[in-house]
Protein backbone atom coordinates (compact mmCIF):
# COMPACT_ATOMS: atom_id res chain seq x y z
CA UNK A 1 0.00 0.00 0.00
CA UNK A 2 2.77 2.25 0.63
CA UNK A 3 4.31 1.40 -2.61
CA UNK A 4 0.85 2.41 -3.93
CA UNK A 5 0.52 6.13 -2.29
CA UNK A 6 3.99 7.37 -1.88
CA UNK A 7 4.53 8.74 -5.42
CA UNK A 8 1.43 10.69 -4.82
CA UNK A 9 0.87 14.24 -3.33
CA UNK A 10 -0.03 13.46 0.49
CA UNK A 11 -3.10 15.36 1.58
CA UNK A 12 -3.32 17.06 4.49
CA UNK A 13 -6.01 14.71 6.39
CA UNK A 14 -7.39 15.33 9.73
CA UNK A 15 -7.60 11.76 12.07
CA UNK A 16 -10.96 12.39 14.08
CA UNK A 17 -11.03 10.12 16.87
CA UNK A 18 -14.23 11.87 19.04
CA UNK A 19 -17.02 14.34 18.37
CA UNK A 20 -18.88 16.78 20.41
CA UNK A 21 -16.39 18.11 20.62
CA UNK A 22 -13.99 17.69 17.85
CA UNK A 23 -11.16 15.17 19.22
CA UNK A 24 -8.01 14.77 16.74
CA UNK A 25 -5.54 12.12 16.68
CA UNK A 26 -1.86 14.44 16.72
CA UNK A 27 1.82 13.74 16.39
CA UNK A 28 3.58 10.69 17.52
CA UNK A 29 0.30 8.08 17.58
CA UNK A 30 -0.20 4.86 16.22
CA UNK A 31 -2.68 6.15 13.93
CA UNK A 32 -0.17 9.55 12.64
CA UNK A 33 2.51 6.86 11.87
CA UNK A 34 0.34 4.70 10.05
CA UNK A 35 -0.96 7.92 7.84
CA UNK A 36 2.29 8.87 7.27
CA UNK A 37 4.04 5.65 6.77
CA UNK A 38 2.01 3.97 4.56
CA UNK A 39 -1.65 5.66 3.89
CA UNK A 40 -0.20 8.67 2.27
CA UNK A 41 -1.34 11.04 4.32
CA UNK A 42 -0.06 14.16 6.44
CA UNK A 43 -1.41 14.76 9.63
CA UNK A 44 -3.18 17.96 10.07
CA UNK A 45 -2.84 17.83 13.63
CA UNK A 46 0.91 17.03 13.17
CA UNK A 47 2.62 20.30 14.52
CA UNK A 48 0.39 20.17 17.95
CA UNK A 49 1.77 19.69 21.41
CA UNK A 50 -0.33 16.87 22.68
CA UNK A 51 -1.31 13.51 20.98
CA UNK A 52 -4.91 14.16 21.27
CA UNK A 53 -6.10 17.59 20.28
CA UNK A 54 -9.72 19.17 20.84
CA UNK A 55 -10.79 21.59 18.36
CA UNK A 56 -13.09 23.90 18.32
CA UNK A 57 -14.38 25.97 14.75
CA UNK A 58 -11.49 27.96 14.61
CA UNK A 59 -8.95 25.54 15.08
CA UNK A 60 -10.37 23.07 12.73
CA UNK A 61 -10.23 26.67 10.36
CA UNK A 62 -6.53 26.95 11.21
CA UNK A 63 -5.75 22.90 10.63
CA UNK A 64 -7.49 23.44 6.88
CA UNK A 65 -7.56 19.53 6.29
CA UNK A 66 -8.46 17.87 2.69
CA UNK A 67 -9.58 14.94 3.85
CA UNK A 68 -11.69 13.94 7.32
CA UNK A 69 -11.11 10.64 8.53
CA UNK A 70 -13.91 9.88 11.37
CA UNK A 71 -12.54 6.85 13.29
CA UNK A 72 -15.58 5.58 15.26
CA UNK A 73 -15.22 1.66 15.53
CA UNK A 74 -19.06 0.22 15.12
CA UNK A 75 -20.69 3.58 13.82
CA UNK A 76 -23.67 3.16 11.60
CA UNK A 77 -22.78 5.15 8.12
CA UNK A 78 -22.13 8.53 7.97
CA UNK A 79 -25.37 10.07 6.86
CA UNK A 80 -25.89 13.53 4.60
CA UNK A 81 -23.24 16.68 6.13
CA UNK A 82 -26.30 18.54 6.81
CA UNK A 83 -28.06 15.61 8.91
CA UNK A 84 -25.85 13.79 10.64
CA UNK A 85 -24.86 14.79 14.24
CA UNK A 86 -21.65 13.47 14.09
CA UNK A 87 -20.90 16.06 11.56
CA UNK A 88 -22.20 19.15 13.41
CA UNK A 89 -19.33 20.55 14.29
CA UNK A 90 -17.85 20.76 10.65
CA UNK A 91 -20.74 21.78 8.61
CA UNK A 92 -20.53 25.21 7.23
CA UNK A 93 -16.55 25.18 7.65
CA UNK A 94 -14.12 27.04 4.87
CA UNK A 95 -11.80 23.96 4.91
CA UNK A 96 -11.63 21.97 1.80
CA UNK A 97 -12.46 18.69 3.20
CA UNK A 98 -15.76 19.88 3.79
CA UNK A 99 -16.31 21.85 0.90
CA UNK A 100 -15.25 18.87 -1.36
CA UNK A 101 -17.06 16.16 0.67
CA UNK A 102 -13.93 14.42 1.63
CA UNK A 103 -15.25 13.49 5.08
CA UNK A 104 -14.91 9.33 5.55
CA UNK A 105 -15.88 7.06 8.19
CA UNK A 106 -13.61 4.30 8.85
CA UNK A 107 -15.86 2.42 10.91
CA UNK A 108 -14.00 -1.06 11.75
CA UNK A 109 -14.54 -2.70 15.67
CA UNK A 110 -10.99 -2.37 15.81
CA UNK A 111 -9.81 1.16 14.75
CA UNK A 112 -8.57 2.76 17.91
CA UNK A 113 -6.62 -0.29 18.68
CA UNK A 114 -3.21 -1.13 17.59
CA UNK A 115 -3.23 -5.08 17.03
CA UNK A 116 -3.11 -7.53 13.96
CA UNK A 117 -5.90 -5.48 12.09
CA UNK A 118 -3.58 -2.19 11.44
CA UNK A 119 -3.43 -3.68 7.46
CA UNK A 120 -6.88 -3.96 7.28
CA UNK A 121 -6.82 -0.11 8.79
CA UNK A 122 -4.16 1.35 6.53
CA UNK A 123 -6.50 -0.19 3.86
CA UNK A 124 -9.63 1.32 4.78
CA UNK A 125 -7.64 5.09 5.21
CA UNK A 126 -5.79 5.07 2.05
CA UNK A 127 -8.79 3.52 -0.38
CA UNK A 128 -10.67 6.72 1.57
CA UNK A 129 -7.92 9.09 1.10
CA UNK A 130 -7.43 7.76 -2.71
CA UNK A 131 -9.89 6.44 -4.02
CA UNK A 132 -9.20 5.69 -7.23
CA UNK A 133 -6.62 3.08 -6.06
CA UNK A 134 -9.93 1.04 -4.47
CA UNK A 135 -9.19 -2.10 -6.39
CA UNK A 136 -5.29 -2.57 -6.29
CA UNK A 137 -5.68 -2.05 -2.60
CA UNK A 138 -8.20 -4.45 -2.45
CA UNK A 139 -6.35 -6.79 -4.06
CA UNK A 140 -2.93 -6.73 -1.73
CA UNK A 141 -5.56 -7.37 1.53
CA UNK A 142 -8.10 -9.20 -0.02
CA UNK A 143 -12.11 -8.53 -0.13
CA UNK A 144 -14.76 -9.13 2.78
């Protein structure tokens, strides 16, 4: 997968790990060195002081992500940006990922936890981040 995304421009992405309020995943995480390692990915988050960062509207204004990835293990799918509660706290934002509807729920029971499943997880964030590589990714960790 690596092989896959590094040639590419890395987006700036923004790891959401809690809502209501905004939690982000920052520097020096599990899930910061799998973005940057192999999903192709920069952290948004990557130049704060703590590894967990709550934002409010301006700092998510500041952070300017491309891409929001919502990691919520077991969430039902993300509904509509105007509808879904989980998305309150970005909707009407200036920030590209939510002008460009590059908000993605990676929604696998184990997300948050570092263990045999991290391939399946680098999966699920890159095919989100670039989606047009869906199907070689697929291939390298197989379909459910």
């Amino acid at each position: 997968i690596a092989a896959l995304t590094r040639p590419r421009e890395a987006p700036s992405v923004l790891l959401v790990i809690a809502t209501g309020p905004v939690m982000v995943s920052g520097p020096g995480t599990v899930l910061d060195d799998m973005l940057n390692r192999f999903v192709g990915g920069r952290n948004a988050a990557a130049g704060a002081a703590v590894s967990a960062v709550t934002c409010d509207r301006e700092k998510l204004l500041k952070l300017r992500p491309d891409v929001i990835l919502l990691l919520r293990p077991g969430d039902p799918p993300l509904g509509p940006l105007d509808d879904d509660p989980r998305l309150a706290e970005l909707r009407g934002l200036a920030i590209p990922a939510v002008q460009n509807r590059r908000i993605a729920l990676i929604d696998d029971p184990l997300t948050l936890l570092p263990a045999t499943s991290l391939p399946r997880i680098v999966a699920a964030m890159a095919v989100a981040i670039h989606h047009d590589l869906s199907d070689p990714i697929q291939s390298i960790v197989g379909r459910d």
